[in-house]
Protein backbone atom coordinates (compact mmCIF):
# COMPACT_ATOMS: atom_id res chain seq x y z
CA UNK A 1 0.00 0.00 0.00
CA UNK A 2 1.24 3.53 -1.19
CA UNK A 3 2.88 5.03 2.48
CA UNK A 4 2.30 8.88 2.69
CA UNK A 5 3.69 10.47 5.85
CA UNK A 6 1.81 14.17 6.45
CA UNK A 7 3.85 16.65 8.29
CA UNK A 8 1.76 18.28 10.65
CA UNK A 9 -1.27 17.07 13.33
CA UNK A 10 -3.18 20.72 13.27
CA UNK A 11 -6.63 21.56 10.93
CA UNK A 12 -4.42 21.17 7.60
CA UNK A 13 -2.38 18.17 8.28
CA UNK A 14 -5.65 16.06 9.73
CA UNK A 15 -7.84 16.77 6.89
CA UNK A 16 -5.61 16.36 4.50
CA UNK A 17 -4.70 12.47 6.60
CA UNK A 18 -8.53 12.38 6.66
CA UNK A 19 -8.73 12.73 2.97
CA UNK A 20 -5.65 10.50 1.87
CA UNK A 21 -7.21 7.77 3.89
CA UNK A 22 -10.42 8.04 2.20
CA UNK A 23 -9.01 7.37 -0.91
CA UNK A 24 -6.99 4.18 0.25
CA UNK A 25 -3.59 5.54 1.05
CA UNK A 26 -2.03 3.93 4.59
CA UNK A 27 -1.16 7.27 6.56
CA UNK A 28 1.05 8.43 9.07
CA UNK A 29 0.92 11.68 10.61
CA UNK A 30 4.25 13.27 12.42
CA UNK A 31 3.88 16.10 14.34
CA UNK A 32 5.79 17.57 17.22
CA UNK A 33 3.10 18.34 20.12
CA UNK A 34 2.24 15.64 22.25
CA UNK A 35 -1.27 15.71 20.83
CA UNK A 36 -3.14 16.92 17.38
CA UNK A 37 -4.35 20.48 17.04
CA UNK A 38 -2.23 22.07 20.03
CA UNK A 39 -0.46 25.13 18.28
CA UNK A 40 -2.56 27.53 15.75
CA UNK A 41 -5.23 25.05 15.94
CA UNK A 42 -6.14 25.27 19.35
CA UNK A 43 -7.91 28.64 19.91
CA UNK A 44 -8.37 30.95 17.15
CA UNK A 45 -11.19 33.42 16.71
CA UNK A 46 -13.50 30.23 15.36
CA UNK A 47 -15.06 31.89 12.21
CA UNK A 48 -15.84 29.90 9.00
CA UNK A 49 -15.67 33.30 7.60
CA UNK A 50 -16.01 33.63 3.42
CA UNK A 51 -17.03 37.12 4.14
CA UNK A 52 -13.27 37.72 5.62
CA UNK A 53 -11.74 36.78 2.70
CA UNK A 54 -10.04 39.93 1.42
CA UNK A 55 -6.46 39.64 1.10
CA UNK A 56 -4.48 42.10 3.12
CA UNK A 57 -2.23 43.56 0.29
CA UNK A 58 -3.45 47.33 -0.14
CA UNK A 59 -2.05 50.55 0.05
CA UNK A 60 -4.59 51.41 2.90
CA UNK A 61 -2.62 48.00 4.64
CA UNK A 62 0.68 49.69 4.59
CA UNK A 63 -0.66 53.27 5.67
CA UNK A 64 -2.71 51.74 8.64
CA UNK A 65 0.48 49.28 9.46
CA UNK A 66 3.18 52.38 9.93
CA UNK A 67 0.11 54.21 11.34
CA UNK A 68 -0.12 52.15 14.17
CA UNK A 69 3.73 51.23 14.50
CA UNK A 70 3.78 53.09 17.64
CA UNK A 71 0.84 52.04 19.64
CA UNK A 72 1.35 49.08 21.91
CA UNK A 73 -2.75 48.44 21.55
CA UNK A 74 -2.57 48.94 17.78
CA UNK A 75 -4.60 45.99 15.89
CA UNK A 76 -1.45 45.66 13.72
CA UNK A 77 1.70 45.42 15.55
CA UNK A 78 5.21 45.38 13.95
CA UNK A 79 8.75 44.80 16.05
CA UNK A 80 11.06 47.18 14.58
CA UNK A 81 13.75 45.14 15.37
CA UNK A 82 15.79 44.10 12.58
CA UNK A 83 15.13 40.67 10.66
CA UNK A 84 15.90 39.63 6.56
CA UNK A 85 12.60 37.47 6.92
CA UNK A 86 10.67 39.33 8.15
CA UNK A 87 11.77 42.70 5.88
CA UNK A 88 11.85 40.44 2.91
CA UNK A 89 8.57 38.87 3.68
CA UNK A 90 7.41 42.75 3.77
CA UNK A 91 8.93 43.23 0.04
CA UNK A 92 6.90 40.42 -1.32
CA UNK A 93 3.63 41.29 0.24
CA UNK A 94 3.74 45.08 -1.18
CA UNK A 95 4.98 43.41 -4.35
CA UNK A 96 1.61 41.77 -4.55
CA UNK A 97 -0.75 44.77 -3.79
CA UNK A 98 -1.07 43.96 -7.78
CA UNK A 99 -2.85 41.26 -7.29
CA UNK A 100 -5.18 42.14 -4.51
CA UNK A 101 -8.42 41.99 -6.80
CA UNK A 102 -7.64 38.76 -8.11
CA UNK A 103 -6.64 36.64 -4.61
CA UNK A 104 -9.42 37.95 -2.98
CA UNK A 105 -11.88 36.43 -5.37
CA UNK A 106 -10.22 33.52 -5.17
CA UNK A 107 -10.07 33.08 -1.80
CA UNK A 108 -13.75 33.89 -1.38
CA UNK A 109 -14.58 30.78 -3.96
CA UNK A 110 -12.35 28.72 -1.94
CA UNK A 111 -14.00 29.35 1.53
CA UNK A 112 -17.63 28.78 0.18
CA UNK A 113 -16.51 25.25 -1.28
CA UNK A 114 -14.26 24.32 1.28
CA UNK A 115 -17.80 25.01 3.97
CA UNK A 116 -19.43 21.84 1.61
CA UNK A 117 -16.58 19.69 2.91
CA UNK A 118 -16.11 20.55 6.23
CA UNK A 119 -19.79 20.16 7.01
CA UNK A 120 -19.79 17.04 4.88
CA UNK A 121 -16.86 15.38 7.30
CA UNK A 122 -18.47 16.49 10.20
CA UNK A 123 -21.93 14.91 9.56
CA UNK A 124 -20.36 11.36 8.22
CA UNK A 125 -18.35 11.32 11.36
CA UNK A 126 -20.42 12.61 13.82
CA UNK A 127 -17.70 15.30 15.36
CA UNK A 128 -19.42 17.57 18.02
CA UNK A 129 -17.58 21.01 17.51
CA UNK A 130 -20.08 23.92 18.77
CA UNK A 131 -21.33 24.51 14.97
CA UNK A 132 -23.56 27.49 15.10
CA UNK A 133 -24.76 28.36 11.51
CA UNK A 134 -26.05 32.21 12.57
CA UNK A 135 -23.70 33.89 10.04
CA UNK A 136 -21.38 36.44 10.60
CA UNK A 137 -21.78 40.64 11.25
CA UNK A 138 -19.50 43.04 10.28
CA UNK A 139 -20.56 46.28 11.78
CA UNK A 140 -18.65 49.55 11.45
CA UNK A 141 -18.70 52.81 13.58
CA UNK A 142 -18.11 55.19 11.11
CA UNK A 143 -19.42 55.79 7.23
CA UNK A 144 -15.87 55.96 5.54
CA UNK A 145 -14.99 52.82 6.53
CA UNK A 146 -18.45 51.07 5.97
CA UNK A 147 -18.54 52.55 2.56
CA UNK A 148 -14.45 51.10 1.94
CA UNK A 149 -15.88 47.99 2.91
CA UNK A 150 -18.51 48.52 0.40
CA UNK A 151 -16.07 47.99 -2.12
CA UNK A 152 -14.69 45.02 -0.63
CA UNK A 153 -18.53 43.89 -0.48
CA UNK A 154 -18.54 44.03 -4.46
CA UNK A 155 -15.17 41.45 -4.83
CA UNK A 156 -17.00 38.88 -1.99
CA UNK A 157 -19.91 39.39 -4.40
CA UNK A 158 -18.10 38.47 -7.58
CA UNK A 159 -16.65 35.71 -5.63
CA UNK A 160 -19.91 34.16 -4.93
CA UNK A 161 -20.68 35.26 -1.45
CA UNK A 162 -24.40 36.48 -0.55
CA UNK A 163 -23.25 39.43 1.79
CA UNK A 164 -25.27 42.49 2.16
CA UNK A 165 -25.54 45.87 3.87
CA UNK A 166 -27.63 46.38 6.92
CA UNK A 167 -28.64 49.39 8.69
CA UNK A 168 -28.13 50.15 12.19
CA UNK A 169 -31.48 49.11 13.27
CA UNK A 170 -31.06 45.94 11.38
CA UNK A 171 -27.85 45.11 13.30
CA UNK A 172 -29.59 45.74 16.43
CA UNK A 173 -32.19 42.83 15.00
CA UNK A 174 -29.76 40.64 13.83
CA UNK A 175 -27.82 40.63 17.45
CA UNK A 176 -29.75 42.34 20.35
CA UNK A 177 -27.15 41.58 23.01
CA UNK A 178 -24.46 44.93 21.27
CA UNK A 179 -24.70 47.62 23.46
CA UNK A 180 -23.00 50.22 21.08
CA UNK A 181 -23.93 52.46 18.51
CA UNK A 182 -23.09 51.45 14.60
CA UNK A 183 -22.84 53.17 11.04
CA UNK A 184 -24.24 50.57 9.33
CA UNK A 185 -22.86 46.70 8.74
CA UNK A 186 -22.42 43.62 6.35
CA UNK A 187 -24.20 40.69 7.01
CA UNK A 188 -23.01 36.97 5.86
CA UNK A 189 -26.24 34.53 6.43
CA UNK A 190 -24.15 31.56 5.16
CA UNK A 191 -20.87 31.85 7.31
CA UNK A 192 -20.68 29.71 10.41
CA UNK A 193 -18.52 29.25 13.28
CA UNK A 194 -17.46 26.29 15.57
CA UNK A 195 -14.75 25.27 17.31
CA UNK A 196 -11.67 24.70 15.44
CA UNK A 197 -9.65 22.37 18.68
CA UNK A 198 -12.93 19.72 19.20
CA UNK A 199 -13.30 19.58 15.06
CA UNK A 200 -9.68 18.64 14.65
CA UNK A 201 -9.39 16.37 17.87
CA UNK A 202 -12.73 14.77 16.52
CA UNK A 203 -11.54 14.22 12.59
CA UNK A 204 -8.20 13.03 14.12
CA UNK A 205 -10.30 10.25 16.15
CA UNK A 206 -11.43 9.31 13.00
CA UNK A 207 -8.77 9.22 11.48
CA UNK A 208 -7.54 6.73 13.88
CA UNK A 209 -10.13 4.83 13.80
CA UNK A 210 -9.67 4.21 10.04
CA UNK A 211 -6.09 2.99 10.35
CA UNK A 212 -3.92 6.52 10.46
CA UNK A 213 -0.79 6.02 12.23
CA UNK A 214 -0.52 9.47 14.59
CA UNK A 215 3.60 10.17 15.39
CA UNK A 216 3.41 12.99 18.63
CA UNK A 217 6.02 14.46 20.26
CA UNK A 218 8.41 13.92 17.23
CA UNK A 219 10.46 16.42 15.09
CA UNK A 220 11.68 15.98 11.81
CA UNK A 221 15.69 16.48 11.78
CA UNK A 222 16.40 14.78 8.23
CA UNK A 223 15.38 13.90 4.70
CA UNK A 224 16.97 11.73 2.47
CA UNK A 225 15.96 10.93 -1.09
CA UNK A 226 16.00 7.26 -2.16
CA UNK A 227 14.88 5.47 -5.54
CA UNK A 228 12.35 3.90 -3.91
CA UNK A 229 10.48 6.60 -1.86
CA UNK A 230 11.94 9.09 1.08
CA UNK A 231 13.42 8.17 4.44
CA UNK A 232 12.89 10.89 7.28
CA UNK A 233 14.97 11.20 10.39
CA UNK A 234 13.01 12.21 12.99
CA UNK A 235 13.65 12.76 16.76
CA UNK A 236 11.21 11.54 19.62
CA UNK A 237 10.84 13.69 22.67
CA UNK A 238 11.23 10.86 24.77
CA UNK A 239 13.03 7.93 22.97
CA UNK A 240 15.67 9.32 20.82
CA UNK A 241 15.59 9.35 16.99
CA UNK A 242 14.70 6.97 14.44
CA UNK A 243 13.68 6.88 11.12
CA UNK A 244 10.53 6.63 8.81
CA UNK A 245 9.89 5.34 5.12
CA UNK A 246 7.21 6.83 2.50
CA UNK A 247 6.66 7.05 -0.81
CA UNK A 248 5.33 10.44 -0.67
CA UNK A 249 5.50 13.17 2.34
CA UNK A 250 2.75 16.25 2.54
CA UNK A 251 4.12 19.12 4.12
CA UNK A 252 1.23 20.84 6.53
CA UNK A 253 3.59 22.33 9.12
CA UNK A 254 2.16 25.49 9.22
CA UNK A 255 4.85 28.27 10.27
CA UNK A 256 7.04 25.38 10.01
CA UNK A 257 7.00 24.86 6.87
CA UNK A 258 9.58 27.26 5.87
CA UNK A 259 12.33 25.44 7.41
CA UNK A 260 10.76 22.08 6.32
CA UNK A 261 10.44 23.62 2.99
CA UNK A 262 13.91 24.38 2.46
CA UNK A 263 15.47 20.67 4.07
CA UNK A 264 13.62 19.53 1.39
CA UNK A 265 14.99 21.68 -1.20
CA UNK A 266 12.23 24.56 -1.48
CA UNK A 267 11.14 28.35 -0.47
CA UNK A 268 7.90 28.25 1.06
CA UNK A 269 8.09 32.13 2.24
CA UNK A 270 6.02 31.95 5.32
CA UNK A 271 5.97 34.11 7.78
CA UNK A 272 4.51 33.42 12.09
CA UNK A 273 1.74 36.27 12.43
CA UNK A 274 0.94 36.08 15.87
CA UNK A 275 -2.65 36.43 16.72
CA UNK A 276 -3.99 36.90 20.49
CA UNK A 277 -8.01 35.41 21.64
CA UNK A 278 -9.47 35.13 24.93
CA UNK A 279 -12.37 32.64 26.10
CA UNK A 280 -14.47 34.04 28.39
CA UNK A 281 -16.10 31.52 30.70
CA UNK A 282 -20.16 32.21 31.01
CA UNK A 283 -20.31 30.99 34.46
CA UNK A 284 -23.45 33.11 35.18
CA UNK A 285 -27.02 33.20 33.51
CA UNK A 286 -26.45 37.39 33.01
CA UNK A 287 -23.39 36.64 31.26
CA UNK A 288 -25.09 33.78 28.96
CA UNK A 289 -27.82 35.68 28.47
CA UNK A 290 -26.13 38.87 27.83
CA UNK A 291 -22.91 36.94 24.95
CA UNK A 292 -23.94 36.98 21.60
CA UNK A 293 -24.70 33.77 19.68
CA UNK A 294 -24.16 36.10 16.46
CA UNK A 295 -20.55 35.63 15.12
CA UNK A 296 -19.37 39.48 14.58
CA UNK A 297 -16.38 41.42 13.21
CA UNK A 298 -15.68 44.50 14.49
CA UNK A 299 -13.99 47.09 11.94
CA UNK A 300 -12.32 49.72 13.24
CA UNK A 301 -10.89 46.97 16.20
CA UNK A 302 -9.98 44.68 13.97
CA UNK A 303 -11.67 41.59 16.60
CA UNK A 304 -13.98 39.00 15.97
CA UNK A 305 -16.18 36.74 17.96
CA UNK A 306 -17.93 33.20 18.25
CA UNK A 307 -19.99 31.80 20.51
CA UNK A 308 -18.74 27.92 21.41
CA UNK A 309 -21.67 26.61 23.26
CA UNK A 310 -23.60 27.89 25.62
CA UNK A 311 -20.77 28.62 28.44
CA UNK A 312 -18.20 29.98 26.37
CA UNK A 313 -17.33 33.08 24.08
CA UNK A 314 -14.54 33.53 22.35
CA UNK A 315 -13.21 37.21 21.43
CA UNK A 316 -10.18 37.03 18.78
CA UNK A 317 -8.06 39.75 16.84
CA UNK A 318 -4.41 41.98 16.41
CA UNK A 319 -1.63 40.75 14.04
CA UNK A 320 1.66 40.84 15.22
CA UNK A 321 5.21 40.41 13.21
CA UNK A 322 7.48 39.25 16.10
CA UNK A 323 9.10 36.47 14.89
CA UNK A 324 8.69 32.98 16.69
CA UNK A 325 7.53 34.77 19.51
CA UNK A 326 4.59 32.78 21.51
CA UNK A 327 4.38 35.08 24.73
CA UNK A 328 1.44 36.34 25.50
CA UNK A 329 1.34 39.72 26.48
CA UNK A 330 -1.38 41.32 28.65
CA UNK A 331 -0.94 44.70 27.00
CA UNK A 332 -2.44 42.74 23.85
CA UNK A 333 -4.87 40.96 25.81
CA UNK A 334 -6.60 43.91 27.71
CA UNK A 335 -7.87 44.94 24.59
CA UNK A 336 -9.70 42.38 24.00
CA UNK A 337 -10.75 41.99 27.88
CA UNK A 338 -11.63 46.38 27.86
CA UNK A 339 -13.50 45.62 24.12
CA UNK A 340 -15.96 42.80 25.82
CA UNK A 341 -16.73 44.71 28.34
CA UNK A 342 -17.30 47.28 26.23
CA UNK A 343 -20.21 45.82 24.31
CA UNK A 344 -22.13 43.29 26.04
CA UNK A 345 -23.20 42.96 29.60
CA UNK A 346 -20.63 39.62 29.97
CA UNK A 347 -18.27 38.90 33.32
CA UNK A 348 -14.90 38.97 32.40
CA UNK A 349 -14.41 37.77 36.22
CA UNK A 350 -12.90 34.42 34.12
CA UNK A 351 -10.91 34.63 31.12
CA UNK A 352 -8.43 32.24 29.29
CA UNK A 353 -6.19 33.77 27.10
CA UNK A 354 -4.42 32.10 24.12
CA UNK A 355 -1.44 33.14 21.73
CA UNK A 356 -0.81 31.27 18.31
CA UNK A 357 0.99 32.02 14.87
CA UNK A 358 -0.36 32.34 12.01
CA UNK A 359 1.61 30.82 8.85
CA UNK A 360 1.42 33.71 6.09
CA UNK A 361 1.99 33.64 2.98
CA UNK A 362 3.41 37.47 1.52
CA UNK A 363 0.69 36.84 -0.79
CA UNK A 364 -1.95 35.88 1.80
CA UNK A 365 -2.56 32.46 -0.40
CA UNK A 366 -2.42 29.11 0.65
CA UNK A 367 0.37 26.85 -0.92
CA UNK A 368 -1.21 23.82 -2.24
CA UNK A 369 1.52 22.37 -4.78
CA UNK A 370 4.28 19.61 -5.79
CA UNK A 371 7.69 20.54 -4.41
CA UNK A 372 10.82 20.32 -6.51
CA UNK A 373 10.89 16.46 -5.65
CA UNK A 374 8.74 14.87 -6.90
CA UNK A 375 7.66 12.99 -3.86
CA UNK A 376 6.98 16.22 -1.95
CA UNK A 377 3.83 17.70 -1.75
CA UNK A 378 2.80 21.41 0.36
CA UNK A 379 -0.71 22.27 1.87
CA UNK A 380 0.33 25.09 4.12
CA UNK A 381 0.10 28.95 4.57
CA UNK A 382 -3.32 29.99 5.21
CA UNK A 383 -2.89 32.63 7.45
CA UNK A 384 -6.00 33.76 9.41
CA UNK A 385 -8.29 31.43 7.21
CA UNK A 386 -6.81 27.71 8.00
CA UNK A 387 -9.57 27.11 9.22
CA UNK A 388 -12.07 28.19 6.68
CA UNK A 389 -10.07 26.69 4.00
CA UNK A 390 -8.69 23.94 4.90
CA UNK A 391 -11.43 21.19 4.10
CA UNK A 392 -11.00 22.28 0.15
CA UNK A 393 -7.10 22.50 -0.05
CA UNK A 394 -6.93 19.20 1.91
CA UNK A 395 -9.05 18.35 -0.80
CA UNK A 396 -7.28 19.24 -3.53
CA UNK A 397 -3.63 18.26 -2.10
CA UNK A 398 -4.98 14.57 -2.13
CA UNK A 399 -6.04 14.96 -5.66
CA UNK A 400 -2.41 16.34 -6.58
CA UNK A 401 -1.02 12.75 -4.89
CA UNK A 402 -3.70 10.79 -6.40
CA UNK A 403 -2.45 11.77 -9.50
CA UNK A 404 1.13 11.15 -8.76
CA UNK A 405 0.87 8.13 -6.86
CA UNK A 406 -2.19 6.65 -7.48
CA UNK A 407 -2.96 4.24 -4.26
């Protein structure tokens, strides 16, 4: 049977095992956290968000960016410090403010296919993940940036999105429990959020269950090209190193996959955006009451929410270029404590907060291609939508080894 080791336990690298074994491949999954989905998988903002689709690279990007350089609470935070990745990384991204239009249709088609699987594995496998299917809100404060985003509206459109303005009454409709005061909004009936950790502990049981081999606590140190297929050197946490045989290796190693990518002989150019979330704990019927089951996106914050369940809320947002930098700072995390408070009539008295990175791309697209062996496959740099897109590239990264090496 056709051996394919995947390189990476988190939302890619499990659907993409989940789809390999579907279509007959024996699997093994190598990934160095004790446990699947335990890095950028573990507590993002939980949107299955088509409607936040738009690519980053604009002018008004840049502007806002150096704009906000200097404030510690800034939604977009960069370290000045200096770093050839990083700066580089910068190069390419305002090299492909050219192709802004273009990606972002893209990516919209690619979130509203990739909802069709996700939903589709969820049902045949009966995973539990706090789906709610409310859609999302994007409400703004003011009516220059509601009427930017109307132009965004128009590419999400032309994508294939149904996504349309509401007024501030309509807002107030749509999710009583906001206590603010709003320009106007976007609404997205079809977007949907859920909890990305239970979905990708769930799919992983499956996976198990239909014969994937799962390799935790293990990092890959080697790679060695035979005629026959690829041996991999890889070190165990706790028993020393050993070594691993495949005819075919998928790289989903999120901001890992750069140095992964280039053992194997590739540039995969992505860079760890770290994003911040809190989970506040509903321990009280004002608080559950008062969260909103909504999932919304607040503009001029930059933060988004989902509701997971009827005890928890999760609060999400800010980008920060730091490097591999995991800390998590509470002068990033007040923000998004003040910014509850701020809205709804929730206890913050119990809060979890989370830091992860974000594997992006300069051009804010996924890489879902053959490396320059031919045995080497990529599924990796989704940025802030891994988990909106991953169901269709896992997808279509299976197809690309099916047609390589069929099983």
């Amino acid at each position: 049977m056709t051996h394919i080791v995947v390189i990476g336990a988190g939302i890619t690298g499990v659907t993409t095992a989940y789809n390999l074994v579907q279509l007959g491949y024996q699997v093994t999954v190598l990934d160095r956290q004790f446990y699947p989905a335990m890095e950028t998988s573990f507590a993002n903002g939980g949107q299955l968000s088509a409607c936040n689709a738009e690519v980053w690279n604009s002018v008004g990007t840049v502007f806002k960016g150096l704009k906000w350089m200097l404030k510690a609470d800034a939604p977009l935070l960069v370290n000045p410090k200096p770093s050839w990745h990083k700066y580089s990384w910068m190069g390419e991204f305002i090299h492909a403010i050219g192709k802004y239009r273009e990606n972002t249709i893209e990516t919209t088609r690619l979130a509203i296919e990739a909802r069709k699987y996700l939903f589709a594995m969820a049902e045949k496998e009966s995973i539990q993940f706090d789906l709610e299917k409310r859609g999302i809100l994007h409400f703004f404060h003011d009516r220059h940036s509601f009427e930017a985003n109307a132009q965004t509206n128009k590419l999400l459109v032309e994508g294939g999105l149904e996504r349309y303005s509401v007024t501030p009454e309509e807002i107030r409709n749509i999710e009583p429990t906001l206590q603010g005061k709003y320009y106007g909004g976007f609404y997205t009936p079809s977007d949907a959020t859920g909890d990305i950790h239970k979905f990708t502990r769930g799919l992983a049981a499956a996976c198990s269950r239909q014969g994937v081999t799962f390799i935790q606590g293990a990092t890959l140190q080697a790679v060695r090209h035979l005629s026959d297929g690829i041996q991999l050197n890889i070190k165990h946490v706790d028993n020393g190193d050993d070594f691993l045989k495949a005819d075919s290796i998928v790289v989903c190693a999120g901001v890992g996959s750069r140095d992964i990518a280039s053992m194997l002989g590739d540039r995969i150019n992505v860079y760890p955006v770290k994003g911040y979330s809190i989970t506040v704990h509903l321990d009280d019927e004002l608080s559950v009451e008062g969260a909103p089951w909504v999932s919304l996106l607040d503009e001029s914050a930059k933060i988004v929410t989902s509701r997971l369940g009827r005890d928890r809320f999760r609060v999400a947002g800010t980008a920060e270029f730091n490097g591999n930098n995991k800390d998590i700072r509470a002068d990033r995390i007040n923000p998004l404590v003040e910014w509850t408070r701020r809205n709804f009539k929730v206890s913050t008295a119990r809060v979890t907060p989370w830091a992860g990175l974000r594997p992006m791309m300069p051009d804010m697209m996924p890489r879902v291609m053959k490396g320059k062996n031919p045995r080497v496959f990529y599924n990796t740099g989704h940025g802030h939508l891994g988990w909106t897109l991953s169901a269709v590239t896992a997808t279509t990264v299976a197809q690309l080894v099916a047609h390589q090496y069929p099983s």
